[in-house]
C-alpha atoms as a PDB file:
ATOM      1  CA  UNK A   1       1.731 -19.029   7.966  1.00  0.00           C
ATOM      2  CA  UNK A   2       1.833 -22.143  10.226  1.00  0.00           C
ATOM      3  CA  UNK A   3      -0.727 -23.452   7.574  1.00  0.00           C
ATOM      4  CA  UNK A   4       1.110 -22.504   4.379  1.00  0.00           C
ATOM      5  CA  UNK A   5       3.964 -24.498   5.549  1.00  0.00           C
ATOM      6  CA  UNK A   6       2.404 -27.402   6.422  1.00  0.00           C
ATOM      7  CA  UNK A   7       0.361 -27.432   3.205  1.00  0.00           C
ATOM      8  CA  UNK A   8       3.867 -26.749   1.278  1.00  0.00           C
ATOM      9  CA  UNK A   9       5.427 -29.913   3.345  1.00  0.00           C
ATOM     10  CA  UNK A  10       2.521 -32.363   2.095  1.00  0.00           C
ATOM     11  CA  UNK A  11       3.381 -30.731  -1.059  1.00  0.00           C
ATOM     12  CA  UNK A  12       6.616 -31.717  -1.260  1.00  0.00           C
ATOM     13  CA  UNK A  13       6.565 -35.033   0.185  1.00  0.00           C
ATOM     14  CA  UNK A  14       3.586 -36.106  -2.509  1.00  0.00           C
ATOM     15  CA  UNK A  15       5.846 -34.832  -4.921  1.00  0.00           C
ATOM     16  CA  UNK A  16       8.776 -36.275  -3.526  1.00  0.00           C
ATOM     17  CA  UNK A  17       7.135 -39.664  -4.287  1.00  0.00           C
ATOM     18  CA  UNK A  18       6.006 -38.663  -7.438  1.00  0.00           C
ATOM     19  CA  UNK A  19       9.750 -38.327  -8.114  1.00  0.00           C
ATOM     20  CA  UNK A  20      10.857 -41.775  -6.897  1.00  0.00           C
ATOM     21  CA  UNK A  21       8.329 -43.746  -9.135  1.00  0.00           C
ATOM     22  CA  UNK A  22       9.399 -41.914 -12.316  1.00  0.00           C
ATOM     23  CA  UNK A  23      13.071 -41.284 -11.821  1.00  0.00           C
ATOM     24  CA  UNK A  24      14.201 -40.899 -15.325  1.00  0.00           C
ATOM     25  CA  UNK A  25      10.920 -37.827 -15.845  1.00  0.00           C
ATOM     26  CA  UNK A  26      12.077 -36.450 -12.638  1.00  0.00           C
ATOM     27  CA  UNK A  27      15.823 -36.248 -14.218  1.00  0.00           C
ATOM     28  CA  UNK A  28      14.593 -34.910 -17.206  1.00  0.00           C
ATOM     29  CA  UNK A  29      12.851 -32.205 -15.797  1.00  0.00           C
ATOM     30  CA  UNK A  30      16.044 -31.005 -13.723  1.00  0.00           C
ATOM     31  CA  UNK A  31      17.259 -29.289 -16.752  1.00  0.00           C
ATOM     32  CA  UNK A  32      14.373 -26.957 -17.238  1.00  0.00           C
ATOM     33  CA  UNK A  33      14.824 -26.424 -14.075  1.00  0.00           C
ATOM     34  CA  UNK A  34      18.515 -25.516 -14.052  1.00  0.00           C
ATOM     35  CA  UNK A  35      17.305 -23.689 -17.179  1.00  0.00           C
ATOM     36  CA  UNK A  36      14.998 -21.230 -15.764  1.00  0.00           C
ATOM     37  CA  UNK A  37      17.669 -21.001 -12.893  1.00  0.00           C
ATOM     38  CA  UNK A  38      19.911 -19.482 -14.948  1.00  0.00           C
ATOM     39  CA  UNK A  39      17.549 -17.246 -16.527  1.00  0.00           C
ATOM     40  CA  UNK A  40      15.988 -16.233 -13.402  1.00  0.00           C
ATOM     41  CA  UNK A  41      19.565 -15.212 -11.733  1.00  0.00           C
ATOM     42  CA  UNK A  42      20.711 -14.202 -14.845  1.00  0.00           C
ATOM     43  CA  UNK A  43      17.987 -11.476 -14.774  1.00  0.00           C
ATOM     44  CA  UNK A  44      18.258 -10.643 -11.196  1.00  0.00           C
ATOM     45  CA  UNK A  45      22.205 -10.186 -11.357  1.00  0.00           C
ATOM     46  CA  UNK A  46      22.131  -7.866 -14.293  1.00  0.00           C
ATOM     47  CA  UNK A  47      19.706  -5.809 -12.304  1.00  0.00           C
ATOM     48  CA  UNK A  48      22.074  -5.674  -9.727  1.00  0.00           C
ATOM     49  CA  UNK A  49      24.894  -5.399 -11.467  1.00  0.00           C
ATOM     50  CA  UNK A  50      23.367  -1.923 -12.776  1.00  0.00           C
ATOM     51  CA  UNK A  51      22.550  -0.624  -9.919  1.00  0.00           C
ATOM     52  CA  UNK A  52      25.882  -1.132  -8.696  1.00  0.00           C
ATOM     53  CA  UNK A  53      27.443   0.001 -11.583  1.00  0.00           C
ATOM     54  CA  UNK A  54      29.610  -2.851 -11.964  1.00  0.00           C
ATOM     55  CA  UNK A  55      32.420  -4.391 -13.825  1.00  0.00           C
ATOM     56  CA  UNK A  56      32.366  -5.892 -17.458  1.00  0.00           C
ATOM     57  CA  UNK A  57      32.955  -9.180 -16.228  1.00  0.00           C
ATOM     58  CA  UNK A  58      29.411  -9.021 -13.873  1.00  0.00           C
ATOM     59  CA  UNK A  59      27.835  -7.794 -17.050  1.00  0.00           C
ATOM     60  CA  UNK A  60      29.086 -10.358 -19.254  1.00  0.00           C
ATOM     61  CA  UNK A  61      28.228 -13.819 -16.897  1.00  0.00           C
ATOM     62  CA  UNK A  62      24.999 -12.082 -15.992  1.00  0.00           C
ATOM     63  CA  UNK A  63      23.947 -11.862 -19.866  1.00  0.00           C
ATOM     64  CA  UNK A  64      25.636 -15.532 -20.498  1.00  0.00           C
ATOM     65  CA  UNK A  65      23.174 -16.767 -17.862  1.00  0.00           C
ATOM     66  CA  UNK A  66      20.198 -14.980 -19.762  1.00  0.00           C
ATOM     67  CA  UNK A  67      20.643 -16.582 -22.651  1.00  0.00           C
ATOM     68  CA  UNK A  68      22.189 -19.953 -21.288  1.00  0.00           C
ATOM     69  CA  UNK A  69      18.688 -20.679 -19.673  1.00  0.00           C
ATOM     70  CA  UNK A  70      16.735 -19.152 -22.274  1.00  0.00           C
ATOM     71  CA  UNK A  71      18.193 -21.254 -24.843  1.00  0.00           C
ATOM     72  CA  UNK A  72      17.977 -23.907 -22.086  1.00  0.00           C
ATOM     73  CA  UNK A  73      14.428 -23.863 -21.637  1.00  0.00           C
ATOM     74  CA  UNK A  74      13.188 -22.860 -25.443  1.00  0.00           C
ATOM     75  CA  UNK A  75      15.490 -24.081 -27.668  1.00  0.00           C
ATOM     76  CA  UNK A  76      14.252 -27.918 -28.955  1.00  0.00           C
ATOM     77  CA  UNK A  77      17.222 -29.706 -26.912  1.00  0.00           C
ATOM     78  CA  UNK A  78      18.661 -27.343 -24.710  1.00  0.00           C
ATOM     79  CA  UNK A  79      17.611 -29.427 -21.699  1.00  0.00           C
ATOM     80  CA  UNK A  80      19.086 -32.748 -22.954  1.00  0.00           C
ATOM     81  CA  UNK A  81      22.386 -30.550 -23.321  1.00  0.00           C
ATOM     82  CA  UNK A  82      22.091 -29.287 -19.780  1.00  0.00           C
ATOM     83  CA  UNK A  83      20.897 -32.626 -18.453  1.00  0.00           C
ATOM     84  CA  UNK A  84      24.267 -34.136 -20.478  1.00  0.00           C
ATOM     85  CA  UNK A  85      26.135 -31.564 -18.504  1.00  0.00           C
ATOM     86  CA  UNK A  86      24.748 -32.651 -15.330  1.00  0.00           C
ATOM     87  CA  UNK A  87      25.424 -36.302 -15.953  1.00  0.00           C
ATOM     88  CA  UNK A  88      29.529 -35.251 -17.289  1.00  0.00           C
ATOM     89  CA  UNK A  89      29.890 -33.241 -13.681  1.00  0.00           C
ATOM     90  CA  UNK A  90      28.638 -35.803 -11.720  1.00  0.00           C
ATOM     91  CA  UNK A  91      30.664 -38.733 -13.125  1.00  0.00           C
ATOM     92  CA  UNK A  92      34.093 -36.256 -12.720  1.00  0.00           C
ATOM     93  CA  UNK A  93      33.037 -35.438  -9.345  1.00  0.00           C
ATOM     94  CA  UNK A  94      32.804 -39.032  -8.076  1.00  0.00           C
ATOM     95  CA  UNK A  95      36.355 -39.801 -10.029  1.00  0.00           C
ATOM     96  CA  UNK A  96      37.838 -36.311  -8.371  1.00  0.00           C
ATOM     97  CA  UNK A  97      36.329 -37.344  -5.062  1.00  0.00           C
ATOM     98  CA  UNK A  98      37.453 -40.397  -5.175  1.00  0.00           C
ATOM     99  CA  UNK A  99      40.701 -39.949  -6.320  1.00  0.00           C
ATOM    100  CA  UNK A 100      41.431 -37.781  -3.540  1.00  0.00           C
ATOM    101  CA  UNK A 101      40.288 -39.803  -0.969  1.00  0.00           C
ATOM    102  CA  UNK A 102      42.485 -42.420  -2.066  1.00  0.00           C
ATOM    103  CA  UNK A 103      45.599 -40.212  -2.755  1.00  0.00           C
ATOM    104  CA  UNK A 104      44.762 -38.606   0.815  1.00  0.00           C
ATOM    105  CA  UNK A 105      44.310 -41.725   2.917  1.00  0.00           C
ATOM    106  CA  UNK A 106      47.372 -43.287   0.737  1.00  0.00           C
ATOM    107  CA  UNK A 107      49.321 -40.687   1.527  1.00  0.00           C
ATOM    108  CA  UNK A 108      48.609 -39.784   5.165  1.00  0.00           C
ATOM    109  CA  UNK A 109      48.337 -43.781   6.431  1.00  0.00           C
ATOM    110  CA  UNK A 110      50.492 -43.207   9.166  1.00  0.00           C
ATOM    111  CA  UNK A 111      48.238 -40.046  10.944  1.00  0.00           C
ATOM    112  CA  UNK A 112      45.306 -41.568   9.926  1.00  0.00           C
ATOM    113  CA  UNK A 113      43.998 -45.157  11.950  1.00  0.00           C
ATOM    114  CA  UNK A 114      41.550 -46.047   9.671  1.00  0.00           C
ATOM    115  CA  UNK A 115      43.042 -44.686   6.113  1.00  0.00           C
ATOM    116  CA  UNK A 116      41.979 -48.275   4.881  1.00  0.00           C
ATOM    117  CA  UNK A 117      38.014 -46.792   5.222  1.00  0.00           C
ATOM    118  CA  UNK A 118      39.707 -44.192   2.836  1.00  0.00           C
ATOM    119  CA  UNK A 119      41.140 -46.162   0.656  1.00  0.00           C
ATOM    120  CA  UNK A 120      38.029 -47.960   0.216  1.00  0.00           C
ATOM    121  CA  UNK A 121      36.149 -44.905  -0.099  1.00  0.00           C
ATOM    122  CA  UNK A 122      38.180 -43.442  -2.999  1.00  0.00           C
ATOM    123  CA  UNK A 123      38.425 -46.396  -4.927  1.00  0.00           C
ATOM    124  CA  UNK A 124      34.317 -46.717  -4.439  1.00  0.00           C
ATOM    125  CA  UNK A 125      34.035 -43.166  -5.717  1.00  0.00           C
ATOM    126  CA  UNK A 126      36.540 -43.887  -8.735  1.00  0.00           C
ATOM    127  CA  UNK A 127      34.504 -47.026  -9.725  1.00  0.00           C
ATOM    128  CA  UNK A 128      31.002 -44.874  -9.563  1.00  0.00           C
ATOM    129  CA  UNK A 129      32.029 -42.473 -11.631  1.00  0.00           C
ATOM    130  CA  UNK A 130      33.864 -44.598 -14.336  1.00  0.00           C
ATOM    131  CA  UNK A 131      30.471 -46.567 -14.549  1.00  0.00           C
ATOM    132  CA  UNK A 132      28.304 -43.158 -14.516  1.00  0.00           C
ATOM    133  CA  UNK A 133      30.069 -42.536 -17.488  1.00  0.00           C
ATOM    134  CA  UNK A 134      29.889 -45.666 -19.053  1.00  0.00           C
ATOM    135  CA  UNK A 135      26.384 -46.215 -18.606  1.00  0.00           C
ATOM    136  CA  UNK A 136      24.841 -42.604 -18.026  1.00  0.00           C
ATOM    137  CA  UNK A 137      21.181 -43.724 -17.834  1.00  0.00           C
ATOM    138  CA  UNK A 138      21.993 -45.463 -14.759  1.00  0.00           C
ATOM    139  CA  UNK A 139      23.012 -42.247 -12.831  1.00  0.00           C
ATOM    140  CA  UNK A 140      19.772 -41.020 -14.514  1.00  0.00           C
ATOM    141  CA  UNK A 141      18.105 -42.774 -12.375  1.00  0.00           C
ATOM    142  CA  UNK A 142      19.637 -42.455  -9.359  1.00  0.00           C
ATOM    143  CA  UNK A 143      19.989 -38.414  -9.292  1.00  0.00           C
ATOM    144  CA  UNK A 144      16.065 -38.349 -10.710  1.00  0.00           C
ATOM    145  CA  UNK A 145      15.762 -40.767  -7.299  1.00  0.00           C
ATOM    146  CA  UNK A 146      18.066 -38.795  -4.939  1.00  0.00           C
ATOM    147  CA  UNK A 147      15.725 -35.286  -6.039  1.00  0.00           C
ATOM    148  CA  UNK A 148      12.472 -37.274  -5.014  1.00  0.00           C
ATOM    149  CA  UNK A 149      14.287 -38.219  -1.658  1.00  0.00           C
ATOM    150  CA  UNK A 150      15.812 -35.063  -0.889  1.00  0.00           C
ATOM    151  CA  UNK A 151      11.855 -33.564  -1.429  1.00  0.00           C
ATOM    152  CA  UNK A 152      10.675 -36.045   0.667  1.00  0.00           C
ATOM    153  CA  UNK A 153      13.431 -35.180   3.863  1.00  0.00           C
ATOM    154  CA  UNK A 154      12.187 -31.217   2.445  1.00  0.00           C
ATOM    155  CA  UNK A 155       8.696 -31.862   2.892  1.00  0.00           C
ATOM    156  CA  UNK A 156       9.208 -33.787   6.246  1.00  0.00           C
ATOM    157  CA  UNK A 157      11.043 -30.923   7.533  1.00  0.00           C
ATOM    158  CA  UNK A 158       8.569 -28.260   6.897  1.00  0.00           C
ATOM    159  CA  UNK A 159       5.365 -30.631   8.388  1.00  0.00           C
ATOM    160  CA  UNK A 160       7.621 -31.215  11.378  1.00  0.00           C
ATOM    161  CA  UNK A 161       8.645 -27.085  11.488  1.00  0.00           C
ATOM    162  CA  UNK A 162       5.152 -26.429  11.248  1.00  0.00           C
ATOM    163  CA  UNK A 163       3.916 -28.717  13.877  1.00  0.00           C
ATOM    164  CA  UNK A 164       6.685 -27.726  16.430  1.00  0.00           C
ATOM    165  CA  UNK A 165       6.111 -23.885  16.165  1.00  0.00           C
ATOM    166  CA  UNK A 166       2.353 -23.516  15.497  1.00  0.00           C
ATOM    167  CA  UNK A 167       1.339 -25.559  18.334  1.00  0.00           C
ATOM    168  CA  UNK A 168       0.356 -24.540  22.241  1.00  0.00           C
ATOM    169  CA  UNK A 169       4.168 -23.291  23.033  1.00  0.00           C
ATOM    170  CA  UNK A 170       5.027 -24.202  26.962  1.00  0.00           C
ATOM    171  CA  UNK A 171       3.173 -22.211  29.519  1.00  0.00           C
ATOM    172  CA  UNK A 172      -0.095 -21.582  26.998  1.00  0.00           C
ATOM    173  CA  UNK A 173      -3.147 -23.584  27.691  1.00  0.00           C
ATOM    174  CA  UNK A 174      -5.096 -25.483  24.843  1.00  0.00           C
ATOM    175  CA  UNK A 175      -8.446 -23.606  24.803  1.00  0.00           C
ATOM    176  CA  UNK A 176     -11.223 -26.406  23.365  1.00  0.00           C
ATOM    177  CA  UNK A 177     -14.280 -25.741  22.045  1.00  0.00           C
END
């Protein structure tokens, strides 16, 4: 098993790489991937929503799922919309986030003794996502740059797992050859 994860960490760190030289593919791909997501749990959940004998309401976002990712992944398009989706989130996330901060720090100057850091924070966050939705391709890149990163720290993690716990542990003598 020590193996297997090892082998999966080299995986994901050569993949990881892959990912930063072609941001905009990597991107791309993250709404099939969303796609068969939602398909996948959409599947699962209305299993379990029958065995459990459930409500309407499980049965209905359970078979919205199914079809969301099936139209995701086989409908000519269905990606782009998902990856448009992603894009849309992002950008109000960063203005939400950032508005908050701001509002937060603005209002709660005098607890706070460094609600300037905030400040700058939320109007950082405000500008980000004003200009991911003004020029979209750009967060393209980055989020198709931030998945090859976050598979590199994945992959890192799972080499350095697998070197830590399938080595001699303490008291166990290295037996060579």
């Amino acid at each position: 098993m020590v193996i297997l994860t090892m082998i999966l960490g080299i995986i994901l760190i050569a993949g990881g790489f892959s990912c930063l030289f072609t941001p905009f593919a990597t991107f791309l791909a993250a709404g099939y991937l969303i796609g068969i997501m939602l398909f996948i749990y959409g599947i699962f959940s209305l299993i379990r929503s029958i065995q459990a004998k459930a409500g309407a309401l499980a049965y209905v976002t359970s078979i919205l799922a199914i079809v969301v990712g099936f139209l995701a992944v086989f409908r000519p398009g269905g990606t782009l919309a998902i990856d448009f989706l992603i894009l849309i989130f992002i950008a109000i996330w960063f203005l939400v986030q950032g508005a908050a901060s701001l509002i937060m720090s603005i209002m709660h100057r005098d607890k706070i003794p460094g609600w300037g850091a905030g400040v700058a924070v939320g109007i950082f966050g405000i500008f980000v996502g004003v200009i991911s939705l003004i020029y979209p391709h750009v967060e393209m890149f980055a989020v198709g740059f931030l998945i090859g990163l976050f598979l590199i720290e994945a992959g890192f993690s799972l080499v350095m797992f697998g070197s830590i716990f399938g080595g001699p542990q303490d008291g166990e003598e290295v037996q060579e050859g």
